[in-house]
Protein backbone atom coordinates (compact mmCIF):
# COMPACT_ATOMS: atom_id res chain seq x y z
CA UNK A 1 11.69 -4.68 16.66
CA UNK A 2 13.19 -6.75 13.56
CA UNK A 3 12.01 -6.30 10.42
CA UNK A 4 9.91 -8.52 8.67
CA UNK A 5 11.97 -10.01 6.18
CA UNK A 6 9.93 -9.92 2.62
CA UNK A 7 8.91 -12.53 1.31
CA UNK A 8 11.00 -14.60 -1.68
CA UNK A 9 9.26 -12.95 -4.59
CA UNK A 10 10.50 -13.37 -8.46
CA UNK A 11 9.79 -11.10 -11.84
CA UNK A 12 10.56 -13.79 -14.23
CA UNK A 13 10.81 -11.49 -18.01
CA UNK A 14 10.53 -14.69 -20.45
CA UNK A 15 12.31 -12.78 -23.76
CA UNK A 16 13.16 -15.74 -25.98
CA UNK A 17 15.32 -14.58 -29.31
CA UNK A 18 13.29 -16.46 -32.08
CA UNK A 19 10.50 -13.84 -33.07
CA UNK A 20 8.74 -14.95 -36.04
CA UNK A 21 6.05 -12.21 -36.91
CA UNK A 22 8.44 -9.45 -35.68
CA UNK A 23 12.04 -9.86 -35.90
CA UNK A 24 13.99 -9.59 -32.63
CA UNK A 25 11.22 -8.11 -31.11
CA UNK A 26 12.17 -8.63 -27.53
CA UNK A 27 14.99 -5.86 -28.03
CA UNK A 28 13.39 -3.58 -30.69
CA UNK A 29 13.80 0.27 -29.98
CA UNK A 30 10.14 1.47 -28.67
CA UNK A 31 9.90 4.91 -28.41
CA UNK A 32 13.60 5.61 -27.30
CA UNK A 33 14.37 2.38 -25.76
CA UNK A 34 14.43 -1.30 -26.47
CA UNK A 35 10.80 -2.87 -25.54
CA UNK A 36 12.35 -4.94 -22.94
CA UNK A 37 13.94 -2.31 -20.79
CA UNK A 38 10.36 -1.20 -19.75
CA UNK A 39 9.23 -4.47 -18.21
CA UNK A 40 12.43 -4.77 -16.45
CA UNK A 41 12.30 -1.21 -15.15
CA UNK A 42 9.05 -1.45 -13.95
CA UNK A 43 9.97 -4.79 -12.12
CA UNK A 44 12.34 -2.73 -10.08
CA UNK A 45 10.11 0.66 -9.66
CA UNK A 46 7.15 -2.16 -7.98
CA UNK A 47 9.40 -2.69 -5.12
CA UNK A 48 7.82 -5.59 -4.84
CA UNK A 49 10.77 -8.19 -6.06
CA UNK A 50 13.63 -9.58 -4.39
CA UNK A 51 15.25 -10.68 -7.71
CA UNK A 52 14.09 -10.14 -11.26
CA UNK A 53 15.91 -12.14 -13.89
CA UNK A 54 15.32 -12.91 -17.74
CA UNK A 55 14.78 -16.53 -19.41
CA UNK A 56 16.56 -16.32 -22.57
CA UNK A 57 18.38 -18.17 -25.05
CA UNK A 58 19.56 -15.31 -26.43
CA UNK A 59 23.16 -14.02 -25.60
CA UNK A 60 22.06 -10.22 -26.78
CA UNK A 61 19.18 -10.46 -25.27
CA UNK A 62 20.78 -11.75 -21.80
CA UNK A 63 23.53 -8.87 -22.25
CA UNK A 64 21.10 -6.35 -22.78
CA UNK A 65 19.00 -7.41 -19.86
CA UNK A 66 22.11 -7.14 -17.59
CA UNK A 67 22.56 -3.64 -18.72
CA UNK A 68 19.40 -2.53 -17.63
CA UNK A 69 20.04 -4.24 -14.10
CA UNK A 70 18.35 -7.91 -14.69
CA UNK A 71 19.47 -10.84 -14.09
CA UNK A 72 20.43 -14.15 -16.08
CA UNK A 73 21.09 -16.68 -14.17
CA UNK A 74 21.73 -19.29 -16.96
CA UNK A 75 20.26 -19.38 -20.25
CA UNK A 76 16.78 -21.20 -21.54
CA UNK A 77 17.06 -24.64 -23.32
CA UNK A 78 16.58 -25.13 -26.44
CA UNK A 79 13.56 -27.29 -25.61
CA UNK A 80 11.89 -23.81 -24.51
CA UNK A 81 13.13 -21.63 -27.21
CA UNK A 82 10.82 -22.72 -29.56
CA UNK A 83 7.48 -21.65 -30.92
CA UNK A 84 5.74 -24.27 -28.61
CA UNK A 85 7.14 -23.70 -25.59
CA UNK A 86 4.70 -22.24 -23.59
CA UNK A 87 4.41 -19.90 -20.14
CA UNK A 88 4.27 -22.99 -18.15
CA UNK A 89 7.30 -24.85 -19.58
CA UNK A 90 9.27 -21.50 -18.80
CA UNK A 91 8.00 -21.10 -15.38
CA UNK A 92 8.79 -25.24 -14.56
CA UNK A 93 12.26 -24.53 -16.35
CA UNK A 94 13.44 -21.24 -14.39
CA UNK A 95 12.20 -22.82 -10.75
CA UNK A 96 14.05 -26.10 -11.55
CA UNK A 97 16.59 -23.62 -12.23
CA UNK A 98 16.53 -21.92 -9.27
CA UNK A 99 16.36 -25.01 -7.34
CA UNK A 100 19.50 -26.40 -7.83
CA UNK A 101 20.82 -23.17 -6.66
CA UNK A 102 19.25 -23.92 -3.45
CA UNK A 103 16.55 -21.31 -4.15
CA UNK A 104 12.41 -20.83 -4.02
CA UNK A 105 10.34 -18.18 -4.34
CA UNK A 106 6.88 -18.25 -2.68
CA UNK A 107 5.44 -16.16 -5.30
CA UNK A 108 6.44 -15.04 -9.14
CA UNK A 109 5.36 -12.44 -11.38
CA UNK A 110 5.43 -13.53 -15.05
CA UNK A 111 5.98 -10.24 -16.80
CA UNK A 112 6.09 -10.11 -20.51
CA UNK A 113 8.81 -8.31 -22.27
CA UNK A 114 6.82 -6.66 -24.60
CA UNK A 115 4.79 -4.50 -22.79
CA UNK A 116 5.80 -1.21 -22.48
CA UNK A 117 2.73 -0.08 -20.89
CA UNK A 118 2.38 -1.93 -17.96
CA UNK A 119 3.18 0.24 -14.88
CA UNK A 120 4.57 0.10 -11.22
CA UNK A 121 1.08 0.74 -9.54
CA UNK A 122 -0.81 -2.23 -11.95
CA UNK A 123 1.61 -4.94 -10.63
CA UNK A 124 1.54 -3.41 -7.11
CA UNK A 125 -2.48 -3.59 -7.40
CA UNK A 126 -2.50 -6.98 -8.80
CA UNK A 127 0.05 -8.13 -6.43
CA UNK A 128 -2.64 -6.61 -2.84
CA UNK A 129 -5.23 -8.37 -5.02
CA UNK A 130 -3.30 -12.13 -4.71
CA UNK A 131 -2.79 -11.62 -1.25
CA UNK A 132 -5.86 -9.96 0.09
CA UNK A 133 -7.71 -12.43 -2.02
CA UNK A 134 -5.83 -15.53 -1.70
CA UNK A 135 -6.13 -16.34 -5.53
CA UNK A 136 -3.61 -18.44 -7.48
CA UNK A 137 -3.16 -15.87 -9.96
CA UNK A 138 -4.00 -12.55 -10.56
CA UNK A 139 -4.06 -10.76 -14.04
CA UNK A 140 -5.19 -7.99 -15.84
CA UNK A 141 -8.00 -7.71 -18.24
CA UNK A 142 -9.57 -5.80 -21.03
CA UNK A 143 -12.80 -5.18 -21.21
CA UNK A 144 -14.00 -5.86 -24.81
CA UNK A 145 -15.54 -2.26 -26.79
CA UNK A 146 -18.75 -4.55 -28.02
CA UNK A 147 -20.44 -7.33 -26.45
CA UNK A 148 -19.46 -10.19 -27.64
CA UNK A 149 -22.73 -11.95 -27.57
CA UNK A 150 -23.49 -10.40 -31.15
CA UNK A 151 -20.10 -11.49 -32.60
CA UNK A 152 -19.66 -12.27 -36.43
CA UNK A 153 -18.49 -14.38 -38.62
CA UNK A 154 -17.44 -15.04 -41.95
CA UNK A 155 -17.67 -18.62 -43.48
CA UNK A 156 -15.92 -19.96 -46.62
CA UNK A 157 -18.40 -18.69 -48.93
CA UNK A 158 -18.27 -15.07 -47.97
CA UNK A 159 -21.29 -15.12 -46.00
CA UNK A 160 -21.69 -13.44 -42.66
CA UNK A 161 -23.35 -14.97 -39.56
CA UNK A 162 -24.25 -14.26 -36.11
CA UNK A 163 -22.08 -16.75 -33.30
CA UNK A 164 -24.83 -16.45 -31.41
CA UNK A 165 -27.86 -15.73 -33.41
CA UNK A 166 -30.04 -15.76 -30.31
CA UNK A 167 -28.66 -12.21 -29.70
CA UNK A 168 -29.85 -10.57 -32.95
CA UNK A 169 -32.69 -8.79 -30.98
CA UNK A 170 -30.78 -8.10 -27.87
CA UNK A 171 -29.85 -4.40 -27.15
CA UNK A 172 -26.48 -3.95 -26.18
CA UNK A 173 -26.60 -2.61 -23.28
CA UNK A 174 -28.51 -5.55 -21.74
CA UNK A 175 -25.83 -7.70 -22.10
CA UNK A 176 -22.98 -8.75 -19.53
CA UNK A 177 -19.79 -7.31 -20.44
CA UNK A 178 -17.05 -9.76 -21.39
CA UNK A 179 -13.41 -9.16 -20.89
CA UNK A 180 -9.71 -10.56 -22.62
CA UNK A 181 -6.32 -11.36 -20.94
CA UNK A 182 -4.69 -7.91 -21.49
CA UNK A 183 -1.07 -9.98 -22.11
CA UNK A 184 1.11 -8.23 -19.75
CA UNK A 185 1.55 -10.08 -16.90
CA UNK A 186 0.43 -12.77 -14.20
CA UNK A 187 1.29 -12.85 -10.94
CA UNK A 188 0.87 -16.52 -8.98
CA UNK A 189 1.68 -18.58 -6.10
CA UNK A 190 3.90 -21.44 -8.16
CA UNK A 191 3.17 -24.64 -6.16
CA UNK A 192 -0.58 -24.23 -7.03
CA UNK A 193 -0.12 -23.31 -10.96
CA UNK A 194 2.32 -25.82 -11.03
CA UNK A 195 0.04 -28.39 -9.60
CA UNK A 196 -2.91 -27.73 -11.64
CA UNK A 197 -0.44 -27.89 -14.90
CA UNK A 198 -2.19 -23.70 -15.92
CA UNK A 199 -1.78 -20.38 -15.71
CA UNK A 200 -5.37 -19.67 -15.10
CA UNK A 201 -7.29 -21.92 -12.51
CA UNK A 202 -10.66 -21.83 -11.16
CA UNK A 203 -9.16 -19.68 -8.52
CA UNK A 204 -8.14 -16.67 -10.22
CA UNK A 205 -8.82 -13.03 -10.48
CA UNK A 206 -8.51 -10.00 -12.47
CA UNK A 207 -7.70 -6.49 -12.03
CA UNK A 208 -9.32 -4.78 -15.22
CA UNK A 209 -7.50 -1.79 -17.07
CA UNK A 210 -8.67 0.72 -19.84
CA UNK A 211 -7.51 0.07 -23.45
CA UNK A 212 -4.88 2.83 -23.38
CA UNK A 213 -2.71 0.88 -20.92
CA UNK A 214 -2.23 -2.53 -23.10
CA UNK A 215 -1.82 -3.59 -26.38
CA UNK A 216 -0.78 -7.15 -27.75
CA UNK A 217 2.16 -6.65 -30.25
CA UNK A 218 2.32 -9.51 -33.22
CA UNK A 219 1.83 -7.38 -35.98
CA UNK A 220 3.84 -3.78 -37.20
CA UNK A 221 0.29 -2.63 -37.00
CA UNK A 222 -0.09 -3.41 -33.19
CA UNK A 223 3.34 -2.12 -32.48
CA UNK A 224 2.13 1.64 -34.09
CA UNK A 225 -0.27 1.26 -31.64
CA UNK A 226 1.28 0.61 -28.36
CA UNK A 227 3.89 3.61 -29.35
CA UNK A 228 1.24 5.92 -29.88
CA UNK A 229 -0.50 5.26 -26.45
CA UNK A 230 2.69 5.02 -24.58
CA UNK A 231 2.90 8.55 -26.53
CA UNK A 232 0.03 9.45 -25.14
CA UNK A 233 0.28 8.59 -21.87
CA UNK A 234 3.29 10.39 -21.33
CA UNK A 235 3.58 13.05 -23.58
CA UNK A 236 5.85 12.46 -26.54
């Protein structure tokens, strides 16, 4: 028999070079390592890619991401290197990209370069999830530690309020959980995302994960925290 050839599958890493809140944060050491090496080896441990590059417009980031086996095709404009650039404008950039190269990919995995907990079996679960399920995208989520429904508030005075003061009453426990985008990584059939202009469409679904595999990283605060679960996790 032959082989079924696999499909045309990207791990786009977008790493641009102009961190405000944490100076070159794409390439920061994280326990041992810089932060970017683990979404790029994780990439390649999936087995699930038949090319993963980096969008930067950063030569040391784009040298350092060769190092650890990625790709870089050609560089990000300086019309995405900004603060406003968005997922989206990467994603339409790199496929134009790829394009003129004579190149598609059926489906991508955006996969955020700061997120040294993500793992091999969450983007393999994710990825049976946007099949099985035909969604446009697939994601992970967070479930939040309180509902929601009784969040607070401070105004300009000082004063604290209830969002929703019809919850004041309510016992926890009988209300729905509520969930966050755990900011590590979305897998997605392009043509669809890129026709509906979003990430997240009204076709989507989630894989959810415990706290002590993510952690967003904009502060020094955040970044203590995502070592010492990764140091958790695995010992150190």
């Amino acid at each position: 028999m032959t082989p079924v050839p696999m499909p045309e599958r990207l791990a786009l890493i977008p790493a641009r070079g102009g961190s405000k809140r944490i100076p070159h944060k794409n390439i920061r050491d994280f326990c041992g390592k810089p932060i970017l090496a683990y979404s790029v080896a994780a990439a390649f441990e999936s087995g699930l890619f038949t090319e993963v590059m980096v969008s930067t417009d950063d030569e040391r980031i784009a040298q350092l991401a060769r190092e650890h086996g990625a790709l870089v095709p050609f560089l990000r404009s300086p019309e995405n290197a900004n603060d406003y650039a968005g997922l989206m404008d990467v994603l339409r950039e790199v496929l134009s990209g790829y394009a003129e190269q004579g190149r598609s990919f059926q489906q991508v995995c955006l996969l955020l370069p700061t997120a040294p907990l993500v793992t091999p079996a969450r983007l393999r679960e994710a990825h049976q999830m946007l099949e099985r399920e035909d969604f446009d995208t697939v994601f992970p989520t967070v479930r939040f530690g309180y509902p929601i429904q009784r969040a607070l508030q401070r105004g300009g005075d000082g004063r604290v309020h209830m969002i929703q003061p019809e919850h004041y009453a309510s016992r926890s426990q009988d209300l729905p959980p509520a969930s966050h985008d755990a900011g590590q990584f979305y897998w997605l059939r392009p043509e669809r995302c890129l026709a509906a202009g979003r990430l997240f469409t009204d076709n989507s679904g989630a894989i959810e994960i415990p706290e002590t595999e993510a952690q967003d990283i904009d502060t020094e605060t955040d970044w203590a925290l995502a070592e010492l679960k990764y140091r958790l996790r695995h010992g150190g």
